[in-house]
N, C-alpha and C. Protein backbone atom coordinates (compact mmCIF):
# COMPACT_ATOMS: atom_id res chain seq x y z
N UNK A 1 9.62 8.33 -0.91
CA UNK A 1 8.62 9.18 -0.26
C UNK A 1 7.72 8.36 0.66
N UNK A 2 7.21 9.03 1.64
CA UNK A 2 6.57 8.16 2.70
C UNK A 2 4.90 8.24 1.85
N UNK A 3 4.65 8.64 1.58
CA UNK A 3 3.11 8.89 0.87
C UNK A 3 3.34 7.54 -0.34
N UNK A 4 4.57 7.34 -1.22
CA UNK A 4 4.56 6.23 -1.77
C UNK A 4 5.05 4.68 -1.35
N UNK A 5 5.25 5.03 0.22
CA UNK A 5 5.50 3.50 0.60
C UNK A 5 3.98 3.70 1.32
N UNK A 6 3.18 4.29 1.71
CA UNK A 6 1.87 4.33 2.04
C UNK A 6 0.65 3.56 0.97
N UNK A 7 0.99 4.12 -0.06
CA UNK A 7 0.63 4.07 -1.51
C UNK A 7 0.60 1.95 -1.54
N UNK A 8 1.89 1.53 -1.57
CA UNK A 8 2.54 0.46 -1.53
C UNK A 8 1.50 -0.19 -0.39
N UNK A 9 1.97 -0.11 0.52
CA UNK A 9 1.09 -0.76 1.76
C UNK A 9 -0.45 -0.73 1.47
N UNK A 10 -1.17 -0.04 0.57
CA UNK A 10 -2.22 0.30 0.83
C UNK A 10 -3.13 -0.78 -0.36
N UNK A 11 -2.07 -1.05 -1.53
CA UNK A 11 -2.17 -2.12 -2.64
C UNK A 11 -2.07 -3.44 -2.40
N UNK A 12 -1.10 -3.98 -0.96
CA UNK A 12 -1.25 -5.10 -0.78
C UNK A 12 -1.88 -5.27 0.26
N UNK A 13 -2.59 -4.65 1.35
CA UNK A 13 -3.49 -5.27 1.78
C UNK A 13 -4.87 -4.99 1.24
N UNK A 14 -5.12 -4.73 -0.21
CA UNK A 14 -6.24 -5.19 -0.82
C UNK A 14 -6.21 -6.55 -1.46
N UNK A 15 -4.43 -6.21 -1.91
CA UNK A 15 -4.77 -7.73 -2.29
C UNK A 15 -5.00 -9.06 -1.47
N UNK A 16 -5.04 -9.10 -0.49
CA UNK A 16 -5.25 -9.96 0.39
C UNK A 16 -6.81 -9.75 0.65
N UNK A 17 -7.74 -9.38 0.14
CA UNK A 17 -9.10 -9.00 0.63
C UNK A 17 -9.63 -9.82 -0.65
């Protein structure tokens, strides 16, 4: 699902913060 590769993308650029 595009909402869970959104999801995905959205977890690693926190982790980089």
């Amino acid at each position: 699902m595009e909402q869970n590769n959104n999801v995905k993308l959205l977890k690693e650029l926190q982790g980089t913060n």
